[in-house]
PDB file of N, CA and C in Angstrom:
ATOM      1  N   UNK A   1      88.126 167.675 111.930  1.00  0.00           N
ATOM      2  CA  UNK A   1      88.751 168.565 112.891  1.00  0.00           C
ATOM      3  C   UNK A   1      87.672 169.180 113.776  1.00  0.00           C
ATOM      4  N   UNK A   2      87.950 169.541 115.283  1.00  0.00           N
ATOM      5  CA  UNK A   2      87.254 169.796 115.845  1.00  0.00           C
ATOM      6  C   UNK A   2      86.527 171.313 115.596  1.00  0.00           C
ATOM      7  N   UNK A   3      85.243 171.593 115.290  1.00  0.00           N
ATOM      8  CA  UNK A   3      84.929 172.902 115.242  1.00  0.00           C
ATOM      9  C   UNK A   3      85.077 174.018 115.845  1.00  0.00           C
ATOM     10  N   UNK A   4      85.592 173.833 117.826  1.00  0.00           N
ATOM     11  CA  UNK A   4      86.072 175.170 118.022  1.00  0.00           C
ATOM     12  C   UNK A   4      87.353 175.023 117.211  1.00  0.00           C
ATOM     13  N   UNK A   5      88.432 174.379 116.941  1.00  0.00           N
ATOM     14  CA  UNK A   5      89.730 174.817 116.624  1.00  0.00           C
ATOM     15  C   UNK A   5      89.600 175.119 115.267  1.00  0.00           C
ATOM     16  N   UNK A   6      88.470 175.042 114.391  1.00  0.00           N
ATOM     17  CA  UNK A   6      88.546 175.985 112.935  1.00  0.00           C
ATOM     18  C   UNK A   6      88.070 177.196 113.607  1.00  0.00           C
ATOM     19  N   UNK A   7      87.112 177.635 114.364  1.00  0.00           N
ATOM     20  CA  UNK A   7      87.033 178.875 115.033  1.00  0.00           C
ATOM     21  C   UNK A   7      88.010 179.573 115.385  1.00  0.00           C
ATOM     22  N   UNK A   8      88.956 178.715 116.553  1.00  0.00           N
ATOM     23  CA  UNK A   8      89.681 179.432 116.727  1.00  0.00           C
ATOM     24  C   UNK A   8      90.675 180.461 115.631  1.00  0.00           C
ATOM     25  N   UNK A   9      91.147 178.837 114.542  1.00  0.00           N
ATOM     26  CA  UNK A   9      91.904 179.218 113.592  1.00  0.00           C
ATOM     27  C   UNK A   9      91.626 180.483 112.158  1.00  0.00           C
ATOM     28  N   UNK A  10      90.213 180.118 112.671  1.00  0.00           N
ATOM     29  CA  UNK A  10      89.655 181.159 111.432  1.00  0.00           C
ATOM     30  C   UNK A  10      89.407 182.525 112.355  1.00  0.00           C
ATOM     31  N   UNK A  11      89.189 182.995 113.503  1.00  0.00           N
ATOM     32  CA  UNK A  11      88.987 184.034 114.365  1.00  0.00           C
ATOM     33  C   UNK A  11      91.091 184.508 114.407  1.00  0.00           C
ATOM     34  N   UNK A  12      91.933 183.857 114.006  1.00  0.00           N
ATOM     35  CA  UNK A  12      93.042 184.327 113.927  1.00  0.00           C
ATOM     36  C   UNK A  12      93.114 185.128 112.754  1.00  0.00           C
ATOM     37  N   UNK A  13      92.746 184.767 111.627  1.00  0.00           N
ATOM     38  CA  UNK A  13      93.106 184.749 110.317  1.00  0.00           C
ATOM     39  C   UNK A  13      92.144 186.180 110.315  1.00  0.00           C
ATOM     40  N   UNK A  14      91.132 186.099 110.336  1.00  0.00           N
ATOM     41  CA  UNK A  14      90.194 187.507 110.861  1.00  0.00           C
ATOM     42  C   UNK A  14      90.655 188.436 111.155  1.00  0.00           C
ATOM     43  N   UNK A  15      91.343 188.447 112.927  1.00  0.00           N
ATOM     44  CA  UNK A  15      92.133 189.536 113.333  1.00  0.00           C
ATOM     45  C   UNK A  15      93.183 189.745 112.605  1.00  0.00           C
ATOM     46  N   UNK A  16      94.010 189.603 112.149  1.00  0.00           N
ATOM     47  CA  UNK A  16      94.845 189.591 111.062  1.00  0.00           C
ATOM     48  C   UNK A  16      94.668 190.821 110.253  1.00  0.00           C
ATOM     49  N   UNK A  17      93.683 190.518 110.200  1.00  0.00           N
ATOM     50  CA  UNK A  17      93.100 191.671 108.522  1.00  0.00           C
ATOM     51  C   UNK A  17      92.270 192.437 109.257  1.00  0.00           C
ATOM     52  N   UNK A  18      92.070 192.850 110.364  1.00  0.00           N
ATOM     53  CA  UNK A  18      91.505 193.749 111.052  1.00  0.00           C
ATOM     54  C   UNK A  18      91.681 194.751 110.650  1.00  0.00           C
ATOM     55  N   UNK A  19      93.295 195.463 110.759  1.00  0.00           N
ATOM     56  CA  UNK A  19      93.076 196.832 110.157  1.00  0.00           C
ATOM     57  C   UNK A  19      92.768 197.180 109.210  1.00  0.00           C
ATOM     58  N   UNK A  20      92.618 196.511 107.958  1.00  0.00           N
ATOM     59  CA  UNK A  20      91.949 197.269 107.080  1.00  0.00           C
ATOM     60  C   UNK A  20      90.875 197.622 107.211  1.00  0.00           C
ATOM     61  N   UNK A  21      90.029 198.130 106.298  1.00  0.00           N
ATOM     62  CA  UNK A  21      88.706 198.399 105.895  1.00  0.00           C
ATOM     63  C   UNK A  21      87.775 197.621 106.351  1.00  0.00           C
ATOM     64  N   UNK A  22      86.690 197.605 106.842  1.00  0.00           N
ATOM     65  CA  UNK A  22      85.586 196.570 107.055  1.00  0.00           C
ATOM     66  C   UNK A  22      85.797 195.588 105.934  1.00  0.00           C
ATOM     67  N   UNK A  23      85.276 195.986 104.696  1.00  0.00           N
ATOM     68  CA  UNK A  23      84.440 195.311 103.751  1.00  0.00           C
ATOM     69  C   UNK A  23      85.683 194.709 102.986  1.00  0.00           C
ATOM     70  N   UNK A  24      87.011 195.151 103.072  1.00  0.00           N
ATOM     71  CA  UNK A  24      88.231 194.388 102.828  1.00  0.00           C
ATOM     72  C   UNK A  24      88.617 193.683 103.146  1.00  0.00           C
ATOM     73  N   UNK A  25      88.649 193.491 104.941  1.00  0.00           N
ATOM     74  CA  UNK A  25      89.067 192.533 105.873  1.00  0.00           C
ATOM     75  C   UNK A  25      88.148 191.501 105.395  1.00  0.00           C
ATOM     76  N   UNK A  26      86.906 191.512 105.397  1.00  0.00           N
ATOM     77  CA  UNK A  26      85.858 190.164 105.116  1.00  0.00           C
ATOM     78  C   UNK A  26      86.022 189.549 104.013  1.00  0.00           C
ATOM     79  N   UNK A  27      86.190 190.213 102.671  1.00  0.00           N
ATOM     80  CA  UNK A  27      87.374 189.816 101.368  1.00  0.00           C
ATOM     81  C   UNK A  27      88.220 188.887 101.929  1.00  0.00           C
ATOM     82  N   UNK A  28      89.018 189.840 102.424  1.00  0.00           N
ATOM     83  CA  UNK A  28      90.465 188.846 102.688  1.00  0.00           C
ATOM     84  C   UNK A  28      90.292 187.483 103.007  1.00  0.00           C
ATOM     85  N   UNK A  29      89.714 187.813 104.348  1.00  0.00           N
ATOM     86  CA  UNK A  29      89.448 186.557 105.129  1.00  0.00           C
ATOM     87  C   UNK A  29      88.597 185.630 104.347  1.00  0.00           C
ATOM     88  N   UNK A  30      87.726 185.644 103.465  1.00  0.00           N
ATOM     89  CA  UNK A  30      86.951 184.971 102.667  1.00  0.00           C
ATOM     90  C   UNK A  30      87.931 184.226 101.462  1.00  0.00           C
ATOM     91  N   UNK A  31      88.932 185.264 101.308  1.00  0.00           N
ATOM     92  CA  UNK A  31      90.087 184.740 100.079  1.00  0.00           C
ATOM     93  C   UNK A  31      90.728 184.015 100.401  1.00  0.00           C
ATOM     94  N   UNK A  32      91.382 183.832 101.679  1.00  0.00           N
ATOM     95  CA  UNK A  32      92.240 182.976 102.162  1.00  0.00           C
ATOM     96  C   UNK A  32      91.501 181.767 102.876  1.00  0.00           C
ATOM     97  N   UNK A  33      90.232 181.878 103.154  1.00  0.00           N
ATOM     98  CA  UNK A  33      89.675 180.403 103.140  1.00  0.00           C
ATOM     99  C   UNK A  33      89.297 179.815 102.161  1.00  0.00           C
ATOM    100  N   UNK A  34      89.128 180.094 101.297  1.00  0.00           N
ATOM    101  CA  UNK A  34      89.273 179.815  99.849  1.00  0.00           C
ATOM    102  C   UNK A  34      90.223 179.453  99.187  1.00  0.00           C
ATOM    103  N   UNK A  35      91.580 179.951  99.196  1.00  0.00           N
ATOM    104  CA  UNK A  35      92.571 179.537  98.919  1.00  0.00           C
ATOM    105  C   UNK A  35      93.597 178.122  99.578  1.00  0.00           C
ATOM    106  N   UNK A  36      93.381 178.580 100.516  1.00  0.00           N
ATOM    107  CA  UNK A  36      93.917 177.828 101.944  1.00  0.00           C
ATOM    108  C   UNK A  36      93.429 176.469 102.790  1.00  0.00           C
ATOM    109  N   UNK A  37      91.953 176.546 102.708  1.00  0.00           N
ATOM    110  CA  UNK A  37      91.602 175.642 103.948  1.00  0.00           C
ATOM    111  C   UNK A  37      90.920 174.525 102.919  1.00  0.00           C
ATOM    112  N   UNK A  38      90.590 173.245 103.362  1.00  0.00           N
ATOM    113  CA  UNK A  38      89.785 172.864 102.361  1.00  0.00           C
ATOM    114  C   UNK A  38      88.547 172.498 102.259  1.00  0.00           C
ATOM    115  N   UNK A  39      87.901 171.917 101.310  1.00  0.00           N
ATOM    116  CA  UNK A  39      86.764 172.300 101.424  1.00  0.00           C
ATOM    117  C   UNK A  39      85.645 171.738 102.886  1.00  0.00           C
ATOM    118  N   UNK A  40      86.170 170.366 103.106  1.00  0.00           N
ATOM    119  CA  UNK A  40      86.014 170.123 104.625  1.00  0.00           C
ATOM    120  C   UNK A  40      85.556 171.081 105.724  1.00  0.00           C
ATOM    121  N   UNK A  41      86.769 171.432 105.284  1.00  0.00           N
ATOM    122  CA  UNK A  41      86.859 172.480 106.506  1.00  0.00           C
ATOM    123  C   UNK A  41      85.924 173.768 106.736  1.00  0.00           C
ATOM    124  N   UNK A  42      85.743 174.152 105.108  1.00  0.00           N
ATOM    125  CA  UNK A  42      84.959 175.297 104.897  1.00  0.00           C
ATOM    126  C   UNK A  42      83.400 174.985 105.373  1.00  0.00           C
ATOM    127  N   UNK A  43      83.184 173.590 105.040  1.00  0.00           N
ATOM    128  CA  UNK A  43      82.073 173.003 105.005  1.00  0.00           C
ATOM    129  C   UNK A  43      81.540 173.055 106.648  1.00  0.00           C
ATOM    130  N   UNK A  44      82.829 173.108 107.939  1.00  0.00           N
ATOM    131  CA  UNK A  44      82.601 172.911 108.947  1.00  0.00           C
ATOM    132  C   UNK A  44      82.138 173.790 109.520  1.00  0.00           C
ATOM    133  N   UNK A  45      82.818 174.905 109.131  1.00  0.00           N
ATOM    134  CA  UNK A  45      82.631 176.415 109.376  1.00  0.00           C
ATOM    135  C   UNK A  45      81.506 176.973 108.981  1.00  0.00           C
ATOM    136  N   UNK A  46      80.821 176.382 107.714  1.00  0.00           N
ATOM    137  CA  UNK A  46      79.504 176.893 106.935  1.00  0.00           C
ATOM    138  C   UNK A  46      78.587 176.331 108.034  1.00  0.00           C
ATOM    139  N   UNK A  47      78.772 175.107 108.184  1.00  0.00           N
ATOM    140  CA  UNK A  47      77.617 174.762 109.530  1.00  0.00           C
ATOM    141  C   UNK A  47      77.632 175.203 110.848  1.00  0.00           C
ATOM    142  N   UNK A  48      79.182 175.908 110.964  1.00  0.00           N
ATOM    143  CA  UNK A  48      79.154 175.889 112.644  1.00  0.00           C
ATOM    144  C   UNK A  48      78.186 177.421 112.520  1.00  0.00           C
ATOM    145  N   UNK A  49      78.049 178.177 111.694  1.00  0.00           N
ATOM    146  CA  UNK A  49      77.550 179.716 111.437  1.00  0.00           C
ATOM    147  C   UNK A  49      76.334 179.389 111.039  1.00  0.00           C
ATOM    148  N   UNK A  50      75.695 178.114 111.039  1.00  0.00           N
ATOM    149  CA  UNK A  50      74.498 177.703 110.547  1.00  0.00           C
ATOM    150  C   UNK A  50      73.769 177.221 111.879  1.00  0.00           C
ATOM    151  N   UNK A  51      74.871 176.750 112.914  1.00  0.00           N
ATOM    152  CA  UNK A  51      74.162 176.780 114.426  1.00  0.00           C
ATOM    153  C   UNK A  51      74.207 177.611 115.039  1.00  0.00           C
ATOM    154  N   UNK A  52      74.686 178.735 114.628  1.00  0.00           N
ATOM    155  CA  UNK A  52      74.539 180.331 115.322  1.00  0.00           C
ATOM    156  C   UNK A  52      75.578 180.586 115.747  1.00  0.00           C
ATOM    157  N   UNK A  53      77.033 180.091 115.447  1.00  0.00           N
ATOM    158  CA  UNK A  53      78.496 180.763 115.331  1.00  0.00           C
ATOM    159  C   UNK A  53      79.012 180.953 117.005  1.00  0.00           C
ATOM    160  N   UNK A  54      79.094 180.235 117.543  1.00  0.00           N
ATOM    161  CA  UNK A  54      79.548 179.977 118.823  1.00  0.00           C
ATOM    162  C   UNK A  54      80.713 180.756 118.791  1.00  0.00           C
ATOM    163  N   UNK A  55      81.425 181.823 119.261  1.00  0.00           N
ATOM    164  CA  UNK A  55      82.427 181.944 119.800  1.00  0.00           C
ATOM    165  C   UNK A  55      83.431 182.655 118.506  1.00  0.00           C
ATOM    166  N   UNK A  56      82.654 183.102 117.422  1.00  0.00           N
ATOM    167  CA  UNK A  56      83.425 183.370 115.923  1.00  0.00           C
ATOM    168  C   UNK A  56      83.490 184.888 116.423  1.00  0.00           C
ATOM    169  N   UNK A  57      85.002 185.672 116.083  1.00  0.00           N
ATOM    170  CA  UNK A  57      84.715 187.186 116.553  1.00  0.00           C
ATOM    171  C   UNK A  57      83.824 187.346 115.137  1.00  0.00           C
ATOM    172  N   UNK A  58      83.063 188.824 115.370  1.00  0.00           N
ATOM    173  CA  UNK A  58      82.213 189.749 114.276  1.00  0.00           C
ATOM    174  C   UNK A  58      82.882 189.730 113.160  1.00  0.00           C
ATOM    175  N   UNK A  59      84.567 189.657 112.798  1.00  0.00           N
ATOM    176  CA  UNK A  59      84.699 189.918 111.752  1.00  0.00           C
ATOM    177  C   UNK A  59      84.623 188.451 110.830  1.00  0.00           C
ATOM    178  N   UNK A  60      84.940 187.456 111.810  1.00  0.00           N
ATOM    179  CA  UNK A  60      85.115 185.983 111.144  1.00  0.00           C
ATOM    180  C   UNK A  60      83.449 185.619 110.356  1.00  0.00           C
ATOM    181  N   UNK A  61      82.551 185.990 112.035  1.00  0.00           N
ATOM    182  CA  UNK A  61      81.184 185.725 111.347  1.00  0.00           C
ATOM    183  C   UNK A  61      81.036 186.443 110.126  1.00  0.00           C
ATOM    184  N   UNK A  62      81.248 187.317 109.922  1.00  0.00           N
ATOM    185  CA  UNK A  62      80.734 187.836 108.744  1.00  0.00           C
ATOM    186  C   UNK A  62      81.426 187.001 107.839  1.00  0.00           C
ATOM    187  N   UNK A  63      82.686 186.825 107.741  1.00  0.00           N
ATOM    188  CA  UNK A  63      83.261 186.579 106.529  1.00  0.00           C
ATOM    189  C   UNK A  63      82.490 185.300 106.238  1.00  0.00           C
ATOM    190  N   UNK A  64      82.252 184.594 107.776  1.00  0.00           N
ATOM    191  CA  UNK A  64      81.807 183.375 106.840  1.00  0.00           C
ATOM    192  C   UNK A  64      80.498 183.542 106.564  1.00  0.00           C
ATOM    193  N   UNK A  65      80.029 184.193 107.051  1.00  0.00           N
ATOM    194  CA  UNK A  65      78.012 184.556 106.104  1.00  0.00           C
ATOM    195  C   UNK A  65      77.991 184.522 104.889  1.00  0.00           C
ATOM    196  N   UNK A  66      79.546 185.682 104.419  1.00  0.00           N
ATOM    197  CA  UNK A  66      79.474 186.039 102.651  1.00  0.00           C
ATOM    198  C   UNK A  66      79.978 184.636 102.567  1.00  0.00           C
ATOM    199  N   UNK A  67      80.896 183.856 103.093  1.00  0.00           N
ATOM    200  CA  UNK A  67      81.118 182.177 102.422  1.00  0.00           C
ATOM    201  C   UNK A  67      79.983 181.422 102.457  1.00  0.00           C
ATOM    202  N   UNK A  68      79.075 181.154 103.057  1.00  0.00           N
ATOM    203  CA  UNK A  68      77.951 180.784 103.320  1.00  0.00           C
ATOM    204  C   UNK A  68      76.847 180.893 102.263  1.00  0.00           C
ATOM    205  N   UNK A  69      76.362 182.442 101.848  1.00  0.00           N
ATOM    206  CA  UNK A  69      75.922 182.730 100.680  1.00  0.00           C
ATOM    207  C   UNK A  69      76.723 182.201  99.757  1.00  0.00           C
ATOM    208  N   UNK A  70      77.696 181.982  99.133  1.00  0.00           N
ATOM    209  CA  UNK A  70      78.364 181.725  98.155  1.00  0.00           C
ATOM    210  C   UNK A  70      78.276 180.341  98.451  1.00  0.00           C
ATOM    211  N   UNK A  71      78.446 180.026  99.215  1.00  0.00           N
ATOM    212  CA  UNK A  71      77.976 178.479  99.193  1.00  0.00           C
ATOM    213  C   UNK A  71      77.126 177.817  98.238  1.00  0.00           C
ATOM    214  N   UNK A  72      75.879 178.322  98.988  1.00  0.00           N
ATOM    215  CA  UNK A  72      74.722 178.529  98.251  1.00  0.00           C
ATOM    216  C   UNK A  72      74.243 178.871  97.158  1.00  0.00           C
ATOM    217  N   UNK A  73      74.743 179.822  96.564  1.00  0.00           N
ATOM    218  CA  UNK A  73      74.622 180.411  95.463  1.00  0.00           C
ATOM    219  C   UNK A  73      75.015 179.587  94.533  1.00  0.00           C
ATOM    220  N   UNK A  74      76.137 178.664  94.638  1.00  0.00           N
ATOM    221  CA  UNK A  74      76.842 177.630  93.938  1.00  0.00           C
ATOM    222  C   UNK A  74      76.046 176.109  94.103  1.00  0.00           C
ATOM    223  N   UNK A  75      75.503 176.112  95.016  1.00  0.00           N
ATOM    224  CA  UNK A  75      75.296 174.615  95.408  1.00  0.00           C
ATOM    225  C   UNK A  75      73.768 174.214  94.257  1.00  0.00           C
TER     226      UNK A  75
END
């Protein structure tokens, strides 16, 4: 799948959970790509934030940094 349209799709899922809490919203959004997307996909997103996150709002980037570390942490 093309990498802006997981951006896009993951910059939806983000705003979404906006109102909560900072450090909740990035949870969330981290839970439901986890739950939800697969690993492909996650994998696409781990790299697109690995070329410096073109176009991800602040809350998506983050979420995927903490996916990113956890990546890692696992790999």
């Amino acid at each position: 799948m093309d990498s802006m349209k997981l951006v896009h799709m993951v910059n939806q899922i983000a705003l979404n959970f906006r109102l909560q809490p900072k450090a909740e919203a990035v949870t969330l959004t981290v839970e439901h790509l986890k739950a939800f997307w697969s690993p492909a996909m996650r994998k696409a997103l781990v790299a697109h934030v690995a070329a410096g996150g073109e176009g991800l709002e602040p809350l998506a980037h983050e979420a995927l940094s903490v996916l990113r570390s956890e990546t890692r942490a696992t790999s």
